[in-house]
N, C-alpha and C. Protein backbone atom coordinates (compact mmCIF):
# COMPACT_ATOMS: atom_id res chain seq x y z
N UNK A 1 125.43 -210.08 44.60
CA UNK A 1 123.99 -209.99 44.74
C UNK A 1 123.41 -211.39 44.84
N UNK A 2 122.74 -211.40 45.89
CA UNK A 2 121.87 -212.84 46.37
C UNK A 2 120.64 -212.94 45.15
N UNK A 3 120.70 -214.35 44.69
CA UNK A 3 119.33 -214.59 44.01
C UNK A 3 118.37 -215.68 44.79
N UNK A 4 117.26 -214.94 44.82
CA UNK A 4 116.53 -215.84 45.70
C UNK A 4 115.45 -216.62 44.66
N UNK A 5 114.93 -217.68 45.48
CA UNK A 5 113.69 -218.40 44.02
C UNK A 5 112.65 -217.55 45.05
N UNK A 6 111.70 -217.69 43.88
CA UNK A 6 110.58 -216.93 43.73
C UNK A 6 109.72 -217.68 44.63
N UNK A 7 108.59 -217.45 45.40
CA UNK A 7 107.77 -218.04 46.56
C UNK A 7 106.79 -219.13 45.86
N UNK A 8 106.82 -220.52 46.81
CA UNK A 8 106.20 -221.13 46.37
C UNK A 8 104.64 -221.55 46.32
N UNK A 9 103.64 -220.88 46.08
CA UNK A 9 102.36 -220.22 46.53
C UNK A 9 101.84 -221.84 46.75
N UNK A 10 102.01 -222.73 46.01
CA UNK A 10 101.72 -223.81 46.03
C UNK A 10 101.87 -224.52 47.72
N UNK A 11 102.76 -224.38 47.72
CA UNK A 11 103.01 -224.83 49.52
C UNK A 11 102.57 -223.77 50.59
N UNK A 12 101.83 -224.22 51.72
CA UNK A 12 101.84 -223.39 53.05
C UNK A 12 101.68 -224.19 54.22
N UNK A 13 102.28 -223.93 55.31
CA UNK A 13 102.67 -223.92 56.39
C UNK A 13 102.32 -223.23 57.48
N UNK A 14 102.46 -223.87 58.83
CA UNK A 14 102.88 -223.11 60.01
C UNK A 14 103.58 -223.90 60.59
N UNK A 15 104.24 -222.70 61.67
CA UNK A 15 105.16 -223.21 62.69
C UNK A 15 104.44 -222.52 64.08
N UNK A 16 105.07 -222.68 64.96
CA UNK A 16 105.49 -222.41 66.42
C UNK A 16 106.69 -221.97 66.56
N UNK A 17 107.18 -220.93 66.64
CA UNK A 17 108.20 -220.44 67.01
C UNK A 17 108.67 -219.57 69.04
N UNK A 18 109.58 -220.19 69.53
CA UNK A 18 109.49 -219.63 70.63
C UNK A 18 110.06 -217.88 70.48
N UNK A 19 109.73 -216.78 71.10
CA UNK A 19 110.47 -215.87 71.31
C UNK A 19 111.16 -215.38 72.73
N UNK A 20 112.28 -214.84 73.06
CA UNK A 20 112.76 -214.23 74.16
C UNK A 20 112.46 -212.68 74.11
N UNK A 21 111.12 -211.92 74.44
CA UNK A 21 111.41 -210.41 74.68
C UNK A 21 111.32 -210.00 76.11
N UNK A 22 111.79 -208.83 76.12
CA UNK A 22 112.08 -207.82 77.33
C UNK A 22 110.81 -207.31 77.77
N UNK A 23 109.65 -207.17 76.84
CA UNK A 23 108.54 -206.39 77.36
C UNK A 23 107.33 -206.72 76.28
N UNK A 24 105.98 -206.13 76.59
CA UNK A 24 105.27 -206.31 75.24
C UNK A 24 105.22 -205.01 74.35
N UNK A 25 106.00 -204.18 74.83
CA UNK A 25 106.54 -203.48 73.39
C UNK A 25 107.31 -204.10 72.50
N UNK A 26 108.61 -204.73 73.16
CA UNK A 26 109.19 -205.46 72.18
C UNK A 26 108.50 -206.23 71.20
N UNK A 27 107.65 -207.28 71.83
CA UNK A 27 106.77 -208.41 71.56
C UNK A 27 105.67 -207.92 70.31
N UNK A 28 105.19 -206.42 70.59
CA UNK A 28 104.39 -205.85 69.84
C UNK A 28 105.19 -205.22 68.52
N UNK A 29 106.74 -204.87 68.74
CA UNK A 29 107.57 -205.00 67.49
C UNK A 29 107.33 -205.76 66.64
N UNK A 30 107.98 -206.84 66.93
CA UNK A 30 108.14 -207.94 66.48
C UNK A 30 106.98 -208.49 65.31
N UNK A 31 106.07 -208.05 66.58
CA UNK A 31 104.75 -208.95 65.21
C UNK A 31 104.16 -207.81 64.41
N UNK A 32 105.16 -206.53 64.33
CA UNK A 32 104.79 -205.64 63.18
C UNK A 32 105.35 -205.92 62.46
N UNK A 33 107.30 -206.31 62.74
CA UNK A 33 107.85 -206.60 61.72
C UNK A 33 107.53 -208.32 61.22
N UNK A 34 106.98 -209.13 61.56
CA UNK A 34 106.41 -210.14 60.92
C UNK A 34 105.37 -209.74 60.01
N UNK A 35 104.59 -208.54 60.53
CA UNK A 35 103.48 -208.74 59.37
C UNK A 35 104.16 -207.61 58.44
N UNK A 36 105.09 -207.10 57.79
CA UNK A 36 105.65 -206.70 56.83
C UNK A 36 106.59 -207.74 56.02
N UNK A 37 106.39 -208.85 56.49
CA UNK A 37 106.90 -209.66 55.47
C UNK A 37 106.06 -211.22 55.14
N UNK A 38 106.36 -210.67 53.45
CA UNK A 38 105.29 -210.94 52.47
C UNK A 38 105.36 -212.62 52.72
N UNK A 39 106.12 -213.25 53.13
CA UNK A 39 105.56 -214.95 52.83
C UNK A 39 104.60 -215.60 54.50
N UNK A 40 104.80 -214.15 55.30
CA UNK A 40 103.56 -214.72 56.38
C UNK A 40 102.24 -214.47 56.13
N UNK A 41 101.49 -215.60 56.47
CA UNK A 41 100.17 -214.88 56.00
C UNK A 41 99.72 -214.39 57.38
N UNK A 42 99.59 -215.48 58.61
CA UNK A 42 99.12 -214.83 59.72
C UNK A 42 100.31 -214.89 61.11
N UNK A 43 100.24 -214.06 62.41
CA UNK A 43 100.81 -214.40 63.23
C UNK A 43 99.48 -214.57 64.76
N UNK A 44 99.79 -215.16 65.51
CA UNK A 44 98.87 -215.46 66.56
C UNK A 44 99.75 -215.72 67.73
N UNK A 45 99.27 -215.07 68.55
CA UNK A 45 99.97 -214.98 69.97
C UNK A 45 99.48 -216.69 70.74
N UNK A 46 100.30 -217.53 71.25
CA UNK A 46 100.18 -218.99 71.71
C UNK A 46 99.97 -218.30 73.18
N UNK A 47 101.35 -218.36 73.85
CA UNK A 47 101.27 -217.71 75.19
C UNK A 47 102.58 -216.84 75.35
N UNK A 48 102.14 -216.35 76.31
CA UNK A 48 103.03 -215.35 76.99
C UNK A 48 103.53 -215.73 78.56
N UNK A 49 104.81 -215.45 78.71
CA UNK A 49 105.14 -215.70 79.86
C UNK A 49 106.28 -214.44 80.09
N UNK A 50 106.82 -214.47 81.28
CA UNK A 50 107.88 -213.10 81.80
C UNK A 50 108.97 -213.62 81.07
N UNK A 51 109.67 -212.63 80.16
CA UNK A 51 110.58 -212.83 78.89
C UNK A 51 110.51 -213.87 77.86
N UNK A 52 109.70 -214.02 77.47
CA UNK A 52 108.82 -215.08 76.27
C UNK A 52 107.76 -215.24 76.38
N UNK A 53 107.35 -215.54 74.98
CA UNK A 53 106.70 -215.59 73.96
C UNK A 53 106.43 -216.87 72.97
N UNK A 54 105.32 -217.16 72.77
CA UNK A 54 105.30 -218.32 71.48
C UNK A 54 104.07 -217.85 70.86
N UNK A 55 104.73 -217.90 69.28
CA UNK A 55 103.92 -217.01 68.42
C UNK A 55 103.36 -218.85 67.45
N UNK A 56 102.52 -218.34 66.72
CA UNK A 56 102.28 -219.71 65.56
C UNK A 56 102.10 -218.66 64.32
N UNK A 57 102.93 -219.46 63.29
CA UNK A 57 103.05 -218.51 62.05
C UNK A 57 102.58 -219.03 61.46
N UNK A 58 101.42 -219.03 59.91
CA UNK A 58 101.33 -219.31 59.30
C UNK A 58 101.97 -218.93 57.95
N UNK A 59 102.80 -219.43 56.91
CA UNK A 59 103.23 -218.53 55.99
C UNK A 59 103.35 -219.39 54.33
N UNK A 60 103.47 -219.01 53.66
CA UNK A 60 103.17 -219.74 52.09
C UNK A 60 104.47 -219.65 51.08
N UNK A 61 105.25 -220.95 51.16
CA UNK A 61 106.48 -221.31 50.59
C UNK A 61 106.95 -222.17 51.50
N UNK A 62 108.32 -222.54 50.83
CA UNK A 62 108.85 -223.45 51.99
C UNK A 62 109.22 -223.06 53.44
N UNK A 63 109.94 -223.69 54.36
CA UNK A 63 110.53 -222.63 55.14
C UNK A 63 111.71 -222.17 55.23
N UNK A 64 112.04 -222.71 53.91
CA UNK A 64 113.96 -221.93 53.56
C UNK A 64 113.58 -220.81 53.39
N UNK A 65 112.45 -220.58 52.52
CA UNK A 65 111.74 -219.20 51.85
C UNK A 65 111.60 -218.55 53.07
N UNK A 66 110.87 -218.82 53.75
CA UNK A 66 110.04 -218.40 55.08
C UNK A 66 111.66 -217.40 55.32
N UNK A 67 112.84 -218.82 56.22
CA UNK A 67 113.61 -218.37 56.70
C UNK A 67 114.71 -216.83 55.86
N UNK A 68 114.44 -217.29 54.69
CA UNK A 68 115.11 -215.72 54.12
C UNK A 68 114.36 -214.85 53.76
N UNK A 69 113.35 -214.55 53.77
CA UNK A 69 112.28 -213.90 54.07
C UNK A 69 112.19 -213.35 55.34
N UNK A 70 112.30 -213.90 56.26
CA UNK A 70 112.85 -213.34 57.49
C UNK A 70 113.68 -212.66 57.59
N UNK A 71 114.93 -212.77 57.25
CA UNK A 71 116.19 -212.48 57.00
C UNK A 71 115.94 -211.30 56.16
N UNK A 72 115.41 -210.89 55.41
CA UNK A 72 115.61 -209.95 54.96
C UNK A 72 115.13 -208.61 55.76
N UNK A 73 114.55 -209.14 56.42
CA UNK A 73 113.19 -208.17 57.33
C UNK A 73 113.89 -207.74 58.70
N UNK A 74 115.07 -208.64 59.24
CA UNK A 74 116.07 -208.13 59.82
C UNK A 74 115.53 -209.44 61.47
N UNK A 75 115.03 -210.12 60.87
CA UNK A 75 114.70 -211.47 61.77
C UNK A 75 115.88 -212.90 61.73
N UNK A 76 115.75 -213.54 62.79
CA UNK A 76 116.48 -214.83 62.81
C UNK A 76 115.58 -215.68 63.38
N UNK A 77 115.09 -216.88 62.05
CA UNK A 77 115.01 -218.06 62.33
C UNK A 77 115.18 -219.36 62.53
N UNK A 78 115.43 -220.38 63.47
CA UNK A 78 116.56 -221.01 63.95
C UNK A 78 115.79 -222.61 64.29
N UNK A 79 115.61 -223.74 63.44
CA UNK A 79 115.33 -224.46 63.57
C UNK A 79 116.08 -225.34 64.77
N UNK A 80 115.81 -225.68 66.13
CA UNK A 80 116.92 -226.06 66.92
C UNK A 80 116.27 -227.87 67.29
N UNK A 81 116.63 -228.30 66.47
CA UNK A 81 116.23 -229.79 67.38
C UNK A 81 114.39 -230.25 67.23
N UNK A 82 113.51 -229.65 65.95
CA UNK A 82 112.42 -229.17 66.06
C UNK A 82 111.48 -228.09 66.74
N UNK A 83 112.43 -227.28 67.48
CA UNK A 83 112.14 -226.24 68.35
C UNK A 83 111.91 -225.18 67.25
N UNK A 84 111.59 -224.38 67.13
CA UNK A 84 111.50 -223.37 66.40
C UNK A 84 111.62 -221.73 67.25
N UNK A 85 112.69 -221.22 66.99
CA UNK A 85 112.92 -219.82 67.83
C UNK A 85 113.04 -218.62 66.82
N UNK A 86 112.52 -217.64 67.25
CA UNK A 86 112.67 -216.50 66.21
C UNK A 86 113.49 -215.41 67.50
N UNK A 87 114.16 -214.38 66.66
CA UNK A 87 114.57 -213.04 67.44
C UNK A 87 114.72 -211.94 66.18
N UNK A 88 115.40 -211.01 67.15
CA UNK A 88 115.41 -210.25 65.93
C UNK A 88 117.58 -210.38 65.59
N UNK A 89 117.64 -210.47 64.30
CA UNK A 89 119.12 -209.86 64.10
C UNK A 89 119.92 -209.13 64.89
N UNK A 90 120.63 -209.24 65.73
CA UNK A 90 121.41 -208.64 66.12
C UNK A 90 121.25 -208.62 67.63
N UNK A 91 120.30 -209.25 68.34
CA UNK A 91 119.40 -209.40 69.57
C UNK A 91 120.58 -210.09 70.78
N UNK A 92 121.34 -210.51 69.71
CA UNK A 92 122.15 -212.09 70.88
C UNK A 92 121.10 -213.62 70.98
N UNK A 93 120.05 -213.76 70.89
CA UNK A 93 118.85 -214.93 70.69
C UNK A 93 119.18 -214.90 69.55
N UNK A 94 118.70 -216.35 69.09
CA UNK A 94 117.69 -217.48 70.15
C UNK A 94 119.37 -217.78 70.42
C-alpha cells in the first residue's frame, strides 16, 4: 500500500499542459476527469487544434502531488524538457 503526504494547501500553481485527442469528446473526457480530482482547482481550454489540445491547470500542492493525483484518476503527467503533456493511462501519449 502506497502512502501518499497529505496536500500542500499552502502552495498553488499552474501549468500548461499539451494534450493529443482524437475528437472533442475525448477532449470533453478528459476535463471531466480533471475536474474529479481534488488537487485541481481550475482547468481552461488555451487552444485547440486537429488532434491537440493545451489546457492551463491550476491546482494546490506541489506538482509531485498534482502528478499522483493524477495518477490516481487514471491520468499521465509528463514533465518533458519544461513541456508539460497530459494523456490519459493507457492512451500510448504523451
Amino acid at each position: 500500500m502506497e502512502v501518499h503526504a497529505a496536500v500542500d494547501f499552502s502552495q498553488k500553481g499552474k501549468l500548461v499542459a499539451d494534450v493529443h485527442t482524437a475528437s472533442l469528446a475525448q477532449l470533453a473526457g478528459l476535463q471531466s476527469t480533471l475536474a474529479g480530482v481534488p488537487n485541481v482547482s481550475s482547468v481552461n481550454v488555451v487552444a485547440v487544434d486537429i488532434g491537440q489540445a493545451r489546457l492551463s491547470i491550476s491546482y494546490i500542492g506541489t506538482t509531485d502531488q498534482l502528478h499522483d493525483a493524477m495518477a490516481q484518476a487514471g491520468l499521465v503527467l509528463v514533465n518533458r524538457g519544461g513541456s508539460w503533456q497530459l494523456s490519459q493511462a493507457g492512451s500510448g501519449a504523451p
